[in-house]
Protein backbone atom coordinates (compact mmCIF):
# COMPACT_ATOMS: atom_id res chain seq x y z
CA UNK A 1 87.61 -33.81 205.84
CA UNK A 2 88.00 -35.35 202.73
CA UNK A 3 85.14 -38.15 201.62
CA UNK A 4 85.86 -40.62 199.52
CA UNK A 5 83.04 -40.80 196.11
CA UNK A 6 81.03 -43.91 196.45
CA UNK A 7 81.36 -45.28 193.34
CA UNK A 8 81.54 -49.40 191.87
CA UNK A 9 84.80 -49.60 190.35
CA UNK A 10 85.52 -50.91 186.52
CA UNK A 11 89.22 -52.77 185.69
CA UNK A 12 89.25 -53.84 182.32
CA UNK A 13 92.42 -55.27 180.29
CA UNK A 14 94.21 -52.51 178.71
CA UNK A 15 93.76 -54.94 175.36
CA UNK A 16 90.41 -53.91 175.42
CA UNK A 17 88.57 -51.06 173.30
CA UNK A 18 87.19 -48.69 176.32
CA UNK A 19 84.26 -48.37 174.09
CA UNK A 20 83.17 -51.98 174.90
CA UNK A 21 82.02 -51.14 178.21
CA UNK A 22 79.79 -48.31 177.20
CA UNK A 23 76.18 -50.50 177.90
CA UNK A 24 77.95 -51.68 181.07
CA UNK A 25 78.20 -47.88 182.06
CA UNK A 26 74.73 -47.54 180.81
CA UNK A 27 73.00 -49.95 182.81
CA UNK A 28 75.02 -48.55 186.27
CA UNK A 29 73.90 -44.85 185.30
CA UNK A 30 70.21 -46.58 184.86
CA UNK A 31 70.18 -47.47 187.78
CA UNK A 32 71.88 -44.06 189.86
CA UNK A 33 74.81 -45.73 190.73
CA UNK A 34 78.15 -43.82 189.84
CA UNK A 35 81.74 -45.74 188.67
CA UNK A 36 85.10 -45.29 187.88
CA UNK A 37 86.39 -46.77 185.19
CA UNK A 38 90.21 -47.67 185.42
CA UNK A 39 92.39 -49.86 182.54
CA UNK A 40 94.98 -52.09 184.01
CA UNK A 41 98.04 -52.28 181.94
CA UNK A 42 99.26 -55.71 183.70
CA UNK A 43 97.35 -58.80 181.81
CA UNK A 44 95.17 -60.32 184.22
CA UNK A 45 91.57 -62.57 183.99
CA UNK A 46 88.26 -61.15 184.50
CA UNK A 47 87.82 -62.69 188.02
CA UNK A 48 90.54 -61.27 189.04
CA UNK A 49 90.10 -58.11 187.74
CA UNK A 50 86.92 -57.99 188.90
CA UNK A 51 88.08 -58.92 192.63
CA UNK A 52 90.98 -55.98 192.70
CA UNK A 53 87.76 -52.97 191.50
CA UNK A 54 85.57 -54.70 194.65
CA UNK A 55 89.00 -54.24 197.02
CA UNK A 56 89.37 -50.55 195.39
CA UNK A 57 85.13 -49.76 195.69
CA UNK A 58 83.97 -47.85 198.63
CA UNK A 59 81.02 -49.79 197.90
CA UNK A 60 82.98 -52.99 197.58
CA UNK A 61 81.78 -54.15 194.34
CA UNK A 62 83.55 -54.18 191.48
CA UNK A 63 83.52 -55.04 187.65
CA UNK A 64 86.17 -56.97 185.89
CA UNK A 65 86.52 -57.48 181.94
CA UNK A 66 89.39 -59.25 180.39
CA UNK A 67 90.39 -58.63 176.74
CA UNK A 68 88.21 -60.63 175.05
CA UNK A 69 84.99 -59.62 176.89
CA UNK A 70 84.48 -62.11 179.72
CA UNK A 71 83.10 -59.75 182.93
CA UNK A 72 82.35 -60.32 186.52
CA UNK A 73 80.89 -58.65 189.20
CA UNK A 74 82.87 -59.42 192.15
CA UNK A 75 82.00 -58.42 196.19
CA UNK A 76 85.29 -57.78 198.60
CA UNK A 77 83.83 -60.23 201.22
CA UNK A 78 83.80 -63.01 198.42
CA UNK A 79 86.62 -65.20 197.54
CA UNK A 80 88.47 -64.15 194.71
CA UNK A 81 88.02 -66.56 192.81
CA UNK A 82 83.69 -66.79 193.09
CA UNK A 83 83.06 -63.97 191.68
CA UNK A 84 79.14 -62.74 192.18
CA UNK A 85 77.96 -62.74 188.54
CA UNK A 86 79.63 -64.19 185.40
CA UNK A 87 78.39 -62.65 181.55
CA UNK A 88 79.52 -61.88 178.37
CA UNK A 89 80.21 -58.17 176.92
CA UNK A 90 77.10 -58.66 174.74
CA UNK A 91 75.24 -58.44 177.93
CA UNK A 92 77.07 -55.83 179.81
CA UNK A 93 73.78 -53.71 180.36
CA UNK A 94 72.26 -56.26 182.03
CA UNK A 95 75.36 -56.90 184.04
CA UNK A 96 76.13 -53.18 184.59
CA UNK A 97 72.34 -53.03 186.02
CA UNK A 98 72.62 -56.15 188.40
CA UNK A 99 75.70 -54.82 189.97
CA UNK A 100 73.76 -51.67 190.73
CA UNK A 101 70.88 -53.69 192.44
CA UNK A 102 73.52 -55.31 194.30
CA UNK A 103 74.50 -52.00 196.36
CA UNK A 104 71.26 -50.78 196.52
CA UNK A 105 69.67 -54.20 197.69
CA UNK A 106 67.14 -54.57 195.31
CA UNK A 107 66.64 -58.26 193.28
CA UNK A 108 68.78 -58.95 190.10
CA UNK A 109 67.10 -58.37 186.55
CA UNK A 110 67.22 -61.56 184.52
């Protein structure tokens, strides 16, 4: 039997550097939550991006970022277009470390 890695997924524009979501990764692996990082090649917005990684998660969340650094943390039960959290790349750690408290049910960091 073959189980699937329970992970938050990452989209993010393929306009973007990959090394702008390093503190996003940072704040996940802070918090002991793992991720998969995947670029999407077609141009698409944050929010939408971010609702396509929560559809791919086992854990149903997901992170979108767009190319010029707008991210989301989106839920699959949500509607696409209410994402759960809205930031900035600047604060990815943060944001990386929120969606983390989100699957393990702990409150947010502000």
């Amino acid at each position: 039997m073959n189980k699937r890695e329970v992970n938050i997924a990452i989209l993010y524009d393929s306009a973007l550097n990959v090394n702008q979501i390093q503190e996003i990764c940072a704040g996940l692996e802070e918090e002991g939550v793992s991720f998969l990082v995947k670029k999407c090649d077609k141009a698409s917005n944050y929010i939408e991006l971010g609702s396509k990684a929560a559809c791919m998660s086992p854990l149903k969340v997901g992170i979108g970022i767009d190319r010029v650094g707008n991210i989301c943390v989106h839920h699959e039960n949500l509607k696409q277009e209410e994402p759960y959290l809205q930031d900035i790349i600047q604060n990815g750690r943060k944001l990386g470390k929120n969606a983390a408290r989100l699957v393990k049910g702990l409150p947010l960091a502000f």
